[in-house]
N, C-alpha and C. Protein backbone atom coordinates (compact mmCIF):
# COMPACT_ATOMS: atom_id res chain seq x y z
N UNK A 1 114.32 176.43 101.07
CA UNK A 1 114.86 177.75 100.78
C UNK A 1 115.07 178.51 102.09
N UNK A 2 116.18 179.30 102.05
CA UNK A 2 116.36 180.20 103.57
C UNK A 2 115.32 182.05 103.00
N UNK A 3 114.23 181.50 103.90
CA UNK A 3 113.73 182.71 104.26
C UNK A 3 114.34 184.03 104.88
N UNK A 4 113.71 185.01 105.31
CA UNK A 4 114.36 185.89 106.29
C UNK A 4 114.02 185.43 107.83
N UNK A 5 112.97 184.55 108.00
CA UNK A 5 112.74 184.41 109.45
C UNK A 5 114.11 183.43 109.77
N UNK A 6 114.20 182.76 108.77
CA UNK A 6 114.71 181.07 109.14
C UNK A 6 116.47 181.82 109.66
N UNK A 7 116.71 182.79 108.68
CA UNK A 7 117.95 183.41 108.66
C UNK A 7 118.27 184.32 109.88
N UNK A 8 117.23 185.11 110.00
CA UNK A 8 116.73 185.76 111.63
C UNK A 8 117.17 184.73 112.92
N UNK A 9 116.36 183.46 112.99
CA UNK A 9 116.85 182.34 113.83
C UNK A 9 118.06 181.50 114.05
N UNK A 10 118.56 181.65 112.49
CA UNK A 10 119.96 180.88 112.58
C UNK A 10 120.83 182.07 113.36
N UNK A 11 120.92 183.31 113.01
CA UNK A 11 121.63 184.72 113.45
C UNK A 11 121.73 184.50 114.89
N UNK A 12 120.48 184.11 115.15
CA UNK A 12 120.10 184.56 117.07
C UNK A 12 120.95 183.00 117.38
N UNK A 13 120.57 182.06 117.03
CA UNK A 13 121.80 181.18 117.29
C UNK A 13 123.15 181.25 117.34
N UNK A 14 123.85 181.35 116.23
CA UNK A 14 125.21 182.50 116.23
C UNK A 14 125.53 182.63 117.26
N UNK A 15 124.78 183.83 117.37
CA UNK A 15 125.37 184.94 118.54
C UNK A 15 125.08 184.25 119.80
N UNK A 16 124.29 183.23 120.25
CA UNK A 16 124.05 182.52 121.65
C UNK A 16 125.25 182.17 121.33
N UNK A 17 125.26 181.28 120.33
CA UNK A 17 126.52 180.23 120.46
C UNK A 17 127.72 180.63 120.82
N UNK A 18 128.08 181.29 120.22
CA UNK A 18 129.41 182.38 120.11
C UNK A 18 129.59 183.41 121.52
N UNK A 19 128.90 183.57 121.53
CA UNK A 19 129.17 184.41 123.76
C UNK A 19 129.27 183.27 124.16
N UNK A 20 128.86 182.16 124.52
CA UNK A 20 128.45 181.05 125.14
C UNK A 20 130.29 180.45 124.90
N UNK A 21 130.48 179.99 124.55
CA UNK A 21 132.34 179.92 124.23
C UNK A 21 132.92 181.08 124.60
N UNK A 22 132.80 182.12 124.13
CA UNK A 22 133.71 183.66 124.80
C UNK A 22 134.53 184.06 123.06
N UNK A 23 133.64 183.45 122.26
CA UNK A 23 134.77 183.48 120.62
C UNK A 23 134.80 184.94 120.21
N UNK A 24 135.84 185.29 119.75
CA UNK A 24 135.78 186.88 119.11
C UNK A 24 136.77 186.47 118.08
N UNK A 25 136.07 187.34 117.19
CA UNK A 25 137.34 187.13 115.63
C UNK A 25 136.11 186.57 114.95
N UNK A 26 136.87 186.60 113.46
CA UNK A 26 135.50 186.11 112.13
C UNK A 26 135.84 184.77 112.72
N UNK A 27 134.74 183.94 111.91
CA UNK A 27 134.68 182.55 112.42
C UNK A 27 132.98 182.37 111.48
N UNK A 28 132.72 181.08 111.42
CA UNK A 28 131.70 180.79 110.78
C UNK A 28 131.08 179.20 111.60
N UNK A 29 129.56 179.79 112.13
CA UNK A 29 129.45 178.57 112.53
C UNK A 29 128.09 177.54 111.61
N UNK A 30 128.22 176.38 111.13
CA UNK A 30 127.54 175.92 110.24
C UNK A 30 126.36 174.79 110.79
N UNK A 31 125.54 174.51 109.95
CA UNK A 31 124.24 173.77 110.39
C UNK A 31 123.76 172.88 109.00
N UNK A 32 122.87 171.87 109.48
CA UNK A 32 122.37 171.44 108.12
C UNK A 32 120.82 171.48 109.20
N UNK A 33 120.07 171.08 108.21
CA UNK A 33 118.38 171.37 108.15
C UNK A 33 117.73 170.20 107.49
N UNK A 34 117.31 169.84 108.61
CA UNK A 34 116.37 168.43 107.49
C UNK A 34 115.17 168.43 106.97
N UNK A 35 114.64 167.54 106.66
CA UNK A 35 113.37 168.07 105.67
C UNK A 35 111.96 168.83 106.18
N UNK A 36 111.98 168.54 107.48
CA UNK A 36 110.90 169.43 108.41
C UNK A 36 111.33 170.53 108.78
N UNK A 37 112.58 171.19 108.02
CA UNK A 37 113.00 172.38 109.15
C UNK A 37 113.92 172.34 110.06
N UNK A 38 114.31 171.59 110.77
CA UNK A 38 114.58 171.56 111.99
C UNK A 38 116.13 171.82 111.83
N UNK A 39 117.07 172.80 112.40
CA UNK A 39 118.41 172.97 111.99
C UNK A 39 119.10 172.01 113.29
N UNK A 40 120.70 171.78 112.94
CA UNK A 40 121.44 170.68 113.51
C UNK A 40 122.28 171.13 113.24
N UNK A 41 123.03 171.59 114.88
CA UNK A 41 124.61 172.38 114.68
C UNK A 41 125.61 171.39 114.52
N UNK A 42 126.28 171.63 113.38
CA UNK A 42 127.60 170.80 112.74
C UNK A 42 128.64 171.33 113.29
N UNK A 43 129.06 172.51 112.99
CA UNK A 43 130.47 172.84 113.53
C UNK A 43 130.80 174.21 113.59
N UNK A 44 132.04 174.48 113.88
CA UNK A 44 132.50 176.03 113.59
C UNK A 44 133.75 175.98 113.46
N UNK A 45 133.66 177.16 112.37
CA UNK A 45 134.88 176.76 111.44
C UNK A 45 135.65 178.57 111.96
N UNK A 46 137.28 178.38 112.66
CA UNK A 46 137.40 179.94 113.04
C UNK A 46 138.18 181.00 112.50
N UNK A 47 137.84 180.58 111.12
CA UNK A 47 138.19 181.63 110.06
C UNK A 47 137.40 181.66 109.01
N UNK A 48 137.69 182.52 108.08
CA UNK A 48 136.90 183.20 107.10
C UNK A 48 136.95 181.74 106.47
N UNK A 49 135.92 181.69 105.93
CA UNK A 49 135.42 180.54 105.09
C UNK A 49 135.83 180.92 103.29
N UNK A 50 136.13 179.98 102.91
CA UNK A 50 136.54 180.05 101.01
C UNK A 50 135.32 180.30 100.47
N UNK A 51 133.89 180.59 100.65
CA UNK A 51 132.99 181.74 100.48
C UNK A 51 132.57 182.54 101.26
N UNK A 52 133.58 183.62 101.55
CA UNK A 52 133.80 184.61 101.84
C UNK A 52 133.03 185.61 100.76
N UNK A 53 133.94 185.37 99.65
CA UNK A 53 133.15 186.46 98.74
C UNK A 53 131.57 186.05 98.52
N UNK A 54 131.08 185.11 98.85
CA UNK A 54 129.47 185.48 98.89
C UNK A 54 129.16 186.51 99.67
N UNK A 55 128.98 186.51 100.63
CA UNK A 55 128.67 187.42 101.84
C UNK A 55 129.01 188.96 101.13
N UNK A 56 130.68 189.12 100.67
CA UNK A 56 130.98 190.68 100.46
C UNK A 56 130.03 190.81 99.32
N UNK A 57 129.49 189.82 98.83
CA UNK A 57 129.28 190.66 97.39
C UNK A 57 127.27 191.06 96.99
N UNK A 58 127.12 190.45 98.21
CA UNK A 58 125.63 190.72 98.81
C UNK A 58 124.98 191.64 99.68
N UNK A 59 126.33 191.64 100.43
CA UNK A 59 126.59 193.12 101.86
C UNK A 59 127.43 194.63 101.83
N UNK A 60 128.47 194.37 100.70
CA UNK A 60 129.49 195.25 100.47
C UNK A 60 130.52 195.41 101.92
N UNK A 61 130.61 194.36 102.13
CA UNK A 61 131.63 194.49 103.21
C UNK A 61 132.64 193.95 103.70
N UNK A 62 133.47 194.58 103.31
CA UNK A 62 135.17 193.86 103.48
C UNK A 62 135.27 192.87 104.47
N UNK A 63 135.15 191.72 104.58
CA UNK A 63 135.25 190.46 105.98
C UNK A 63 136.80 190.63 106.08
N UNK A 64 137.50 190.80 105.06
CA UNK A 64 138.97 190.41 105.37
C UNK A 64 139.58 191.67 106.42
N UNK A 65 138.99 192.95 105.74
CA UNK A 65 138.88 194.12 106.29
C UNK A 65 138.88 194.35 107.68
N UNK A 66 137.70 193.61 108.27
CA UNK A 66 136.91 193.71 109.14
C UNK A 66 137.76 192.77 110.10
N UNK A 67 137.89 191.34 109.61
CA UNK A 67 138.92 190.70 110.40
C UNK A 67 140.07 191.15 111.05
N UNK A 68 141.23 191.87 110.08
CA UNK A 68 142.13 192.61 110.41
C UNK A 68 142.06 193.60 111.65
N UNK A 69 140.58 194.18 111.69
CA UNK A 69 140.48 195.18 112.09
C UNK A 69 140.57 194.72 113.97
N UNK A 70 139.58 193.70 113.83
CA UNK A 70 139.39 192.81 114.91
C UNK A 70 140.82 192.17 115.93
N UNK A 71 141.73 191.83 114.56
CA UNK A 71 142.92 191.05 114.99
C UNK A 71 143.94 192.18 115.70
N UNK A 72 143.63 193.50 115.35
CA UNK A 72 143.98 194.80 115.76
C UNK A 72 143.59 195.57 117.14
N UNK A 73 142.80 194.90 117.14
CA UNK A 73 142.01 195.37 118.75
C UNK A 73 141.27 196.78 118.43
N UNK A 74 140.87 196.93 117.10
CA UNK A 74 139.97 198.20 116.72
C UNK A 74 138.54 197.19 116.42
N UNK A 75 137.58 198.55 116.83
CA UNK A 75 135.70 197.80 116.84
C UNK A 75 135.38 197.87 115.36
N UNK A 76 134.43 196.81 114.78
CA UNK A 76 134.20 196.89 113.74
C UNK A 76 133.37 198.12 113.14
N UNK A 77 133.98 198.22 111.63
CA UNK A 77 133.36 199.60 111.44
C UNK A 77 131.85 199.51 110.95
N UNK A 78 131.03 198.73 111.26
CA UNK A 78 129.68 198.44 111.18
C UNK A 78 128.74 198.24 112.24
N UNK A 79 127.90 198.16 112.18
CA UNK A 79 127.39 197.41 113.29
C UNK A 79 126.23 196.40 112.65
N UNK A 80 125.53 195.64 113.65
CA UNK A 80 124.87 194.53 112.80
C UNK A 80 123.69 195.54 112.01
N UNK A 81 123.17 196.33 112.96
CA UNK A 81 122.09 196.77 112.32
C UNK A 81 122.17 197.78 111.16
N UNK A 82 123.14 197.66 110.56
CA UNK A 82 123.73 198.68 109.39
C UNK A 82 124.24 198.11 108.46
N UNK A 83 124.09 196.80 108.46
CA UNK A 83 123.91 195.85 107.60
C UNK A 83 123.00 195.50 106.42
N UNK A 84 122.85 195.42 105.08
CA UNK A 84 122.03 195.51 104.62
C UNK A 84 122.21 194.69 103.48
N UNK A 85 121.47 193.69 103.08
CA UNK A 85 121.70 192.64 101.84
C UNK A 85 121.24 192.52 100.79
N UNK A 86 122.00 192.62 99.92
CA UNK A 86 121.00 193.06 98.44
C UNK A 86 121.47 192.28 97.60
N UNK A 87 120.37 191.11 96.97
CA UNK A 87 120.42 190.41 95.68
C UNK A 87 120.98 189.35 96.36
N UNK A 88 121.62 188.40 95.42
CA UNK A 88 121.72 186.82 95.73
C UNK A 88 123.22 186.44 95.01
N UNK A 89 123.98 186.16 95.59
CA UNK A 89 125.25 185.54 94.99
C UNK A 89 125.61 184.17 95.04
N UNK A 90 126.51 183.36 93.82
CA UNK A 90 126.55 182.22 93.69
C UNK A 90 128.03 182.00 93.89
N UNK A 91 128.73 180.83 94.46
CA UNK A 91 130.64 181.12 94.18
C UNK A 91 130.42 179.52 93.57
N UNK A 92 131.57 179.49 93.18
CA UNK A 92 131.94 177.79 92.43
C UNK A 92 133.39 178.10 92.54
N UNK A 93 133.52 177.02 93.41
CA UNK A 93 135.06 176.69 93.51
C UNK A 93 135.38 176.05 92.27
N UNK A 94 136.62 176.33 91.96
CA UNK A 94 137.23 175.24 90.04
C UNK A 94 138.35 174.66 91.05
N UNK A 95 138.35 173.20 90.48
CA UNK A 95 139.21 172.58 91.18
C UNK A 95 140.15 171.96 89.87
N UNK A 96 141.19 171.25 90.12
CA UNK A 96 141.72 170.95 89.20
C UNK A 96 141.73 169.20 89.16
N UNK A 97 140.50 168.88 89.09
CA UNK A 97 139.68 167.60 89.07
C UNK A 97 139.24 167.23 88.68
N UNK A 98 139.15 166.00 88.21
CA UNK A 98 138.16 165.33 86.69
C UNK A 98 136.22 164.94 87.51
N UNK A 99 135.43 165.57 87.35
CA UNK A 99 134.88 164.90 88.61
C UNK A 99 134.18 163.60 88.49
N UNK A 100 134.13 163.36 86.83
CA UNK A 100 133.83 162.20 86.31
C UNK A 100 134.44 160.84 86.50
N UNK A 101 135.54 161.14 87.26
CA UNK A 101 136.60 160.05 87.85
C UNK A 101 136.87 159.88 89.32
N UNK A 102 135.70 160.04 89.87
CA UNK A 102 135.96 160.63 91.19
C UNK A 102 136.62 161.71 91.63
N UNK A 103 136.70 162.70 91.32
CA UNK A 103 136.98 163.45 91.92
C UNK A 103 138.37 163.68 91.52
N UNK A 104 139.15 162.88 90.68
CA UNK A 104 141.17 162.46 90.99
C UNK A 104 141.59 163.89 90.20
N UNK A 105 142.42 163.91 90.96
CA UNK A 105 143.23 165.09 90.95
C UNK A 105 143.78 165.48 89.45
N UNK A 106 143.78 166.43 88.75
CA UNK A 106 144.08 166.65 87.48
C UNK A 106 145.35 167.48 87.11
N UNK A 107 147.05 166.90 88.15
CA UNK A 107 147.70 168.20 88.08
C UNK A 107 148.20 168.05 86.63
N UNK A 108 149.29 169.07 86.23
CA UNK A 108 150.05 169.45 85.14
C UNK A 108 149.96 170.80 84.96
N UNK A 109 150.25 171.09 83.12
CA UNK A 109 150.60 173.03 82.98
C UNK A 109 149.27 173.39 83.05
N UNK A 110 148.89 174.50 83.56
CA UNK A 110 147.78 175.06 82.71
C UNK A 110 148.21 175.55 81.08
N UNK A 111 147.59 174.97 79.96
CA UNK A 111 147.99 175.66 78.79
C UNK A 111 147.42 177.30 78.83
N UNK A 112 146.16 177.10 78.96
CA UNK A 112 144.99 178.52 78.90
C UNK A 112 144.44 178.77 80.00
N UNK A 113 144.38 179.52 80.39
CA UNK A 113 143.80 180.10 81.49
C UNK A 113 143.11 181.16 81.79
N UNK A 114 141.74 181.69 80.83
CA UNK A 114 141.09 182.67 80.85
C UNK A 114 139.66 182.67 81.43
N UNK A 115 139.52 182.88 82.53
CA UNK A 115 138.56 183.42 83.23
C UNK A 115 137.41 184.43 82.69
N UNK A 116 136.19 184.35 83.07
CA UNK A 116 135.41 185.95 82.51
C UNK A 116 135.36 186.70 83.53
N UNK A 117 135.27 187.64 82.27
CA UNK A 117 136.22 189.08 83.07
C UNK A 117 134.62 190.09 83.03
N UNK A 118 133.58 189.79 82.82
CA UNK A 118 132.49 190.42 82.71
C UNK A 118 131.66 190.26 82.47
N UNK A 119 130.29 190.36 82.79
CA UNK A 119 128.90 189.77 83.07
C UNK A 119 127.73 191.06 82.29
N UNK A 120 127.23 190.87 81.40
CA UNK A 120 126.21 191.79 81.43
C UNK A 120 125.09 191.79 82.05
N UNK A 121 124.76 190.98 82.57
CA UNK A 121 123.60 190.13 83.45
C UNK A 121 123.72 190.71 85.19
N UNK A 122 125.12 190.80 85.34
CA UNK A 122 125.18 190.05 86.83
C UNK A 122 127.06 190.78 87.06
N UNK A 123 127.57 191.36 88.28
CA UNK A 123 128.62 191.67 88.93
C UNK A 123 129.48 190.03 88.63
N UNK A 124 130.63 190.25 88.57
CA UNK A 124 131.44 188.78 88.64
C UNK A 124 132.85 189.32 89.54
N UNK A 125 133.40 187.67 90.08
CA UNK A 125 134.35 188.02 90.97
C UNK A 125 135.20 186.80 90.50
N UNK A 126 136.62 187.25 90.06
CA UNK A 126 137.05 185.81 90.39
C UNK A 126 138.61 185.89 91.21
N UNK A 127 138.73 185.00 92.20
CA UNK A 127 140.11 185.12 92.79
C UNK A 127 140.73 183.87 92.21
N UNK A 128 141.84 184.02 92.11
CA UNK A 128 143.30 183.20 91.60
C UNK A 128 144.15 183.70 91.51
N UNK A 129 145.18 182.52 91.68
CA UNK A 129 146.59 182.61 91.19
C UNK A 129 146.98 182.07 90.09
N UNK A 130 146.26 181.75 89.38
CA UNK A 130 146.64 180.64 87.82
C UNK A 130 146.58 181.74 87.00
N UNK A 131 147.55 181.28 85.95
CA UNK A 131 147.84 181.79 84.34
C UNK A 131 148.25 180.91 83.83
N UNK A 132 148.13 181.70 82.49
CA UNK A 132 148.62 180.97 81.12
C UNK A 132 150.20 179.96 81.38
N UNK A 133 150.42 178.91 81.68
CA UNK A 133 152.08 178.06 81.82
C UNK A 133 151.98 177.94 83.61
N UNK A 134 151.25 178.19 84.00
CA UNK A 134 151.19 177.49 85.70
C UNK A 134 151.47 175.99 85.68
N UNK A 135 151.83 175.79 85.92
CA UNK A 135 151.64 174.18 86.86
C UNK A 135 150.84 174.41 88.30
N UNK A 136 149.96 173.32 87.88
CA UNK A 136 149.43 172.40 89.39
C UNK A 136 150.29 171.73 89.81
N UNK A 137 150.53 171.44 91.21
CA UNK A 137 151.01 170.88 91.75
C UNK A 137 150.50 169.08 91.95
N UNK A 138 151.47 168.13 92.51
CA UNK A 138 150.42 167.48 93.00
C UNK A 138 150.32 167.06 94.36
N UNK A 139 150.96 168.38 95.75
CA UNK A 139 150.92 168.66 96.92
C UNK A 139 149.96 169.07 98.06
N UNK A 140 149.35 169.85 97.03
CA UNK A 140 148.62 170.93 98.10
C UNK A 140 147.14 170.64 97.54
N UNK A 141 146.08 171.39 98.10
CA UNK A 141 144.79 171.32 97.98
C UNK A 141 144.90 172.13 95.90
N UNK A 142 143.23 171.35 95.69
CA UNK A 142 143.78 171.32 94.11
C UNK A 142 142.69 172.21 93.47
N UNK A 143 141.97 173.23 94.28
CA UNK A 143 141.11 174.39 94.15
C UNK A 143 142.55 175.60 93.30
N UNK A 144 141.85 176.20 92.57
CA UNK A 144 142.54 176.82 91.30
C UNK A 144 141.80 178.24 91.16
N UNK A 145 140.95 177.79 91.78
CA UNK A 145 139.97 179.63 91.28
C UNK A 145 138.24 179.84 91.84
N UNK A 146 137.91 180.75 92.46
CA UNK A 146 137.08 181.00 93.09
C UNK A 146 136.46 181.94 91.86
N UNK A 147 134.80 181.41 91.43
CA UNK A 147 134.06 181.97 90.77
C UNK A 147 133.19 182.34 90.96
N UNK A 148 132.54 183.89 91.16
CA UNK A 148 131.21 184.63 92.07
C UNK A 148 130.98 185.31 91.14
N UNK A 149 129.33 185.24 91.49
CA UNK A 149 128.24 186.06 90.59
C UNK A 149 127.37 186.43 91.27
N UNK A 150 126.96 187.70 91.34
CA UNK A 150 125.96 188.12 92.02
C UNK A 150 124.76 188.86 91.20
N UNK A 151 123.67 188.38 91.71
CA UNK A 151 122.54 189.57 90.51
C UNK A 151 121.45 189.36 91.62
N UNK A 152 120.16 190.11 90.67
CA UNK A 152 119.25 190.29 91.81
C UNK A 152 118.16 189.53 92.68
N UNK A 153 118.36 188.77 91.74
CA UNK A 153 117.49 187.23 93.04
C UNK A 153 117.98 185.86 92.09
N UNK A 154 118.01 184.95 92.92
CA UNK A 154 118.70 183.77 92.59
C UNK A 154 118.45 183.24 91.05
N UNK A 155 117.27 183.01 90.89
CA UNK A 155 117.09 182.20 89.40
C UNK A 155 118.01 183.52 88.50
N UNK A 156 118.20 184.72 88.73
CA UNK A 156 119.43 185.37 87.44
C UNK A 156 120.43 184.91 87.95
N UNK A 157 120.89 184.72 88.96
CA UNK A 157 122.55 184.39 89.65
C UNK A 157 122.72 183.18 89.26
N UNK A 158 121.71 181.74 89.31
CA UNK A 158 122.24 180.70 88.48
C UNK A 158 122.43 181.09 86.96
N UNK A 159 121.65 181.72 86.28
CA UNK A 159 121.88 181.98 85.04
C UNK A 159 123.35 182.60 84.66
N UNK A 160 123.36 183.72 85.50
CA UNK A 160 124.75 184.84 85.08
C UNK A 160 125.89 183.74 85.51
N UNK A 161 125.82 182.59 86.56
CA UNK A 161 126.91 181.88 86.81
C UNK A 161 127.17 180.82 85.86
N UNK A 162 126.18 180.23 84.76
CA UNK A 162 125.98 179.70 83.50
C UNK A 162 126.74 179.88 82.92
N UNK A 163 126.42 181.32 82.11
CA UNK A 163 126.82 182.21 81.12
C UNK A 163 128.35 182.16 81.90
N UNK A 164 128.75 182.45 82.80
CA UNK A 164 130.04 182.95 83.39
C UNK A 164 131.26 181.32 83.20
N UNK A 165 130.43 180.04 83.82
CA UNK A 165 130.98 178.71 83.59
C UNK A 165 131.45 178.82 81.67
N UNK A 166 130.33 179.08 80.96
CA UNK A 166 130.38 178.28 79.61
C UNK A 166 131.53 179.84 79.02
N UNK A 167 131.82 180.33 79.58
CA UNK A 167 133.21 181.72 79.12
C UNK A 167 134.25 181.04 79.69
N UNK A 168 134.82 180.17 80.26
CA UNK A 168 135.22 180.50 81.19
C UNK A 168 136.97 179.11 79.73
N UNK A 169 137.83 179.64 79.60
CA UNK A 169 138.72 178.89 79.00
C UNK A 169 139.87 178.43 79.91
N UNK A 170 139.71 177.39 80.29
CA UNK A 170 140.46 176.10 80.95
C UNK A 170 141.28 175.24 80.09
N UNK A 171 142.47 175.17 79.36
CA UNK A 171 142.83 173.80 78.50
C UNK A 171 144.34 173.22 79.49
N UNK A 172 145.02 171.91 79.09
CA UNK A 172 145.19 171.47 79.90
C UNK A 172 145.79 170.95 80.76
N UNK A 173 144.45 171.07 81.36
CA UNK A 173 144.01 169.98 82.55
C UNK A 173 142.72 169.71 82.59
N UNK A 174 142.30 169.16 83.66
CA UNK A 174 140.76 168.89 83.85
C UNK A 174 140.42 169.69 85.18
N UNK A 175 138.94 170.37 85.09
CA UNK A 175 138.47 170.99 86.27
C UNK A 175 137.15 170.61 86.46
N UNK A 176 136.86 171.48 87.62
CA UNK A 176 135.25 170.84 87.88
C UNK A 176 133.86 171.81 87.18
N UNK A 177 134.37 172.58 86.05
CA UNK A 177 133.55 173.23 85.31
C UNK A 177 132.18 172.03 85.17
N UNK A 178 132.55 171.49 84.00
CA UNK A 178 131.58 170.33 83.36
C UNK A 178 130.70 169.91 84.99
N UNK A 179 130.99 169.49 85.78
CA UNK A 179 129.92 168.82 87.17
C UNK A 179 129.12 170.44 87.55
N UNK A 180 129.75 171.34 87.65
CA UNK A 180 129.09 172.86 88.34
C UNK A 180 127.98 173.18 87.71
N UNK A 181 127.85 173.39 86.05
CA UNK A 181 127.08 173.52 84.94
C UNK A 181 126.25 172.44 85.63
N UNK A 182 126.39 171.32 85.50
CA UNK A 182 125.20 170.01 85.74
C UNK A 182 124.42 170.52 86.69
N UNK A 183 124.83 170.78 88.12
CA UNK A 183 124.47 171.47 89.08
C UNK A 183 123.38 172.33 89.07
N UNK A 184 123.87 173.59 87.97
CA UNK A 184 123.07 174.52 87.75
C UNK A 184 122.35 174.18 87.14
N UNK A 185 122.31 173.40 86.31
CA UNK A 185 121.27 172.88 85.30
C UNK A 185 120.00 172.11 85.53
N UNK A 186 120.36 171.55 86.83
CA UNK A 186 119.33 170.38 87.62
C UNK A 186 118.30 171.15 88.52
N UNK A 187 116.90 170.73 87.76
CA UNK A 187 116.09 171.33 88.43
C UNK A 187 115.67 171.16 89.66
N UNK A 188 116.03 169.97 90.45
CA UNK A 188 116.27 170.21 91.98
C UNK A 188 116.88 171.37 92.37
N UNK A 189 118.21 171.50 92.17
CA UNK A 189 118.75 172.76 92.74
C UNK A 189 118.14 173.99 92.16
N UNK A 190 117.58 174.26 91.00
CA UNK A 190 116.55 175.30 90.44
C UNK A 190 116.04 175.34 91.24
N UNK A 191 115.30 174.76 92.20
CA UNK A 191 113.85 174.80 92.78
C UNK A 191 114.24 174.80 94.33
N UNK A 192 115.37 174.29 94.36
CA UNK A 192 115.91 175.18 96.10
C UNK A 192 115.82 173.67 96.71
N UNK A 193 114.94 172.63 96.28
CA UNK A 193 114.42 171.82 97.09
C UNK A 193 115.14 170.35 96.70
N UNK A 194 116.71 170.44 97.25
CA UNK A 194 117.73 169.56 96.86
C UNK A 194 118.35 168.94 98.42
N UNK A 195 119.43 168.17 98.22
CA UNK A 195 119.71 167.71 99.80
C UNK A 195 121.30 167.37 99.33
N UNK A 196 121.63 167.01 100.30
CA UNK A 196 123.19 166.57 99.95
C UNK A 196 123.61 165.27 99.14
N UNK A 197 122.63 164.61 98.88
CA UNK A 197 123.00 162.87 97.63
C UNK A 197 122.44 163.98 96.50
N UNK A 198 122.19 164.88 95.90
CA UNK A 198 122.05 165.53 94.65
C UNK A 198 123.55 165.09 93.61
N UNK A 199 124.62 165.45 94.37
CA UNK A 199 126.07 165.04 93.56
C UNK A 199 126.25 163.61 93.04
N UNK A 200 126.14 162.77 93.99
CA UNK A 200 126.15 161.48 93.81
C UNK A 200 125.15 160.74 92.89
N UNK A 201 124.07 161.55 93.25
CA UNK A 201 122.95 161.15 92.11
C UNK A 201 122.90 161.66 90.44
N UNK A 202 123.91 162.69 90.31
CA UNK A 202 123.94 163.29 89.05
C UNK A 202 125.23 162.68 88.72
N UNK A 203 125.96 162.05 89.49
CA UNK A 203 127.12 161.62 88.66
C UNK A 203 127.31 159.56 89.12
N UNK A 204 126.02 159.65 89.30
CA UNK A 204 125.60 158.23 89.61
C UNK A 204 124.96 157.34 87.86
């Protein structure tokens, strides 16, 4: 689980890292952590990352906003220490993918396409471009809709993202609803204390 110290340390990394190159602009730099702790810099990625809306919806703060602002040659209108994080958010990318088949791509119309539009539990976010008579393509990347839930500490945010999956009306095509639910459902990832063969092993 990421503590506040562990999160404190990754931060102070960051920011070495990032002067240390001369980088300015959003950008995201990433790590994995092995079972003693120990973090291992992977990469950096130099734009806003496709969970983006985690971050706004934990911090209240426009990244896209903020980017712009940057790309503008104006200072950000925050500063770190005015920063403040509240509660726990979940995103699930929907792809338009069977994941029971590897992963293979699921284009055609969308027949239905209704998203939830409201959480009593928990804030919800969803970005897309799909409706009711869309077509998927079978060109481009095959992500369809960005799904965020935020509530006040994690075990409600898997729940409200539950409740939010099993609302959620998709007909067809195939998406990666059915694998996300599994996800949430598996008490490894309940318990924080999961690794990256969790996927492979639930659909093994």
């Amino acid at each position: 689980m990421l503590d506040a110290a562990l999160r404190e340390e990754m931060g102070r990394r960051v920011c070495v890292g990032m002067k240390a190159i001369g980088y300015v602009g959003a950008g995201t730099m990433e790590f994995l952590r092995d079972h003693d702790g120990q973090l291992y810099f992977m990469e950096v990625n130099t734009r806003l990352q496709v969970e983006h809306p985690v971050t706004e919806m934990v911090s209240g703060i426009d990244l896209v906003q903020e980017q712009l602002r940057v790309a503008a040659n104006m200072p950000l209108s925050i500063t770190q220490d005015e920063i403040e994080l509240s509660g726990h958010a979940i995103e699930c990318r929907i792809n338009a993918e069977d994941p029971y088949e590897g992963f293979k791509p699921s284009p055609g119309v969308v027949e239905t396409f209704a998203p939830p539009t409201e959480l009593a539990s928990a804030r919800i976010r969803v970005d897309s471009h799909v409706k009711d008579g869309y077509r998927i393509p079978v060109y481009y990347d095959s992500m369809i809709c960005k799904l965020i839930v935020a509530a006040e500490d994690r075990p409600a945010a898997i729940g409200a993202m539950v409740e939010a999956l099993e609302a959620f009306g998709v007909e067809g095509i195939k998406t990666t609803i059915p694998v996300h639910l599994d996800i949430l459902r598996n008490a490894e990832f309940a318990s924080g204390e999961y690794d990256t063969g969790l996927i492979s092993r639930l659909l093994g």
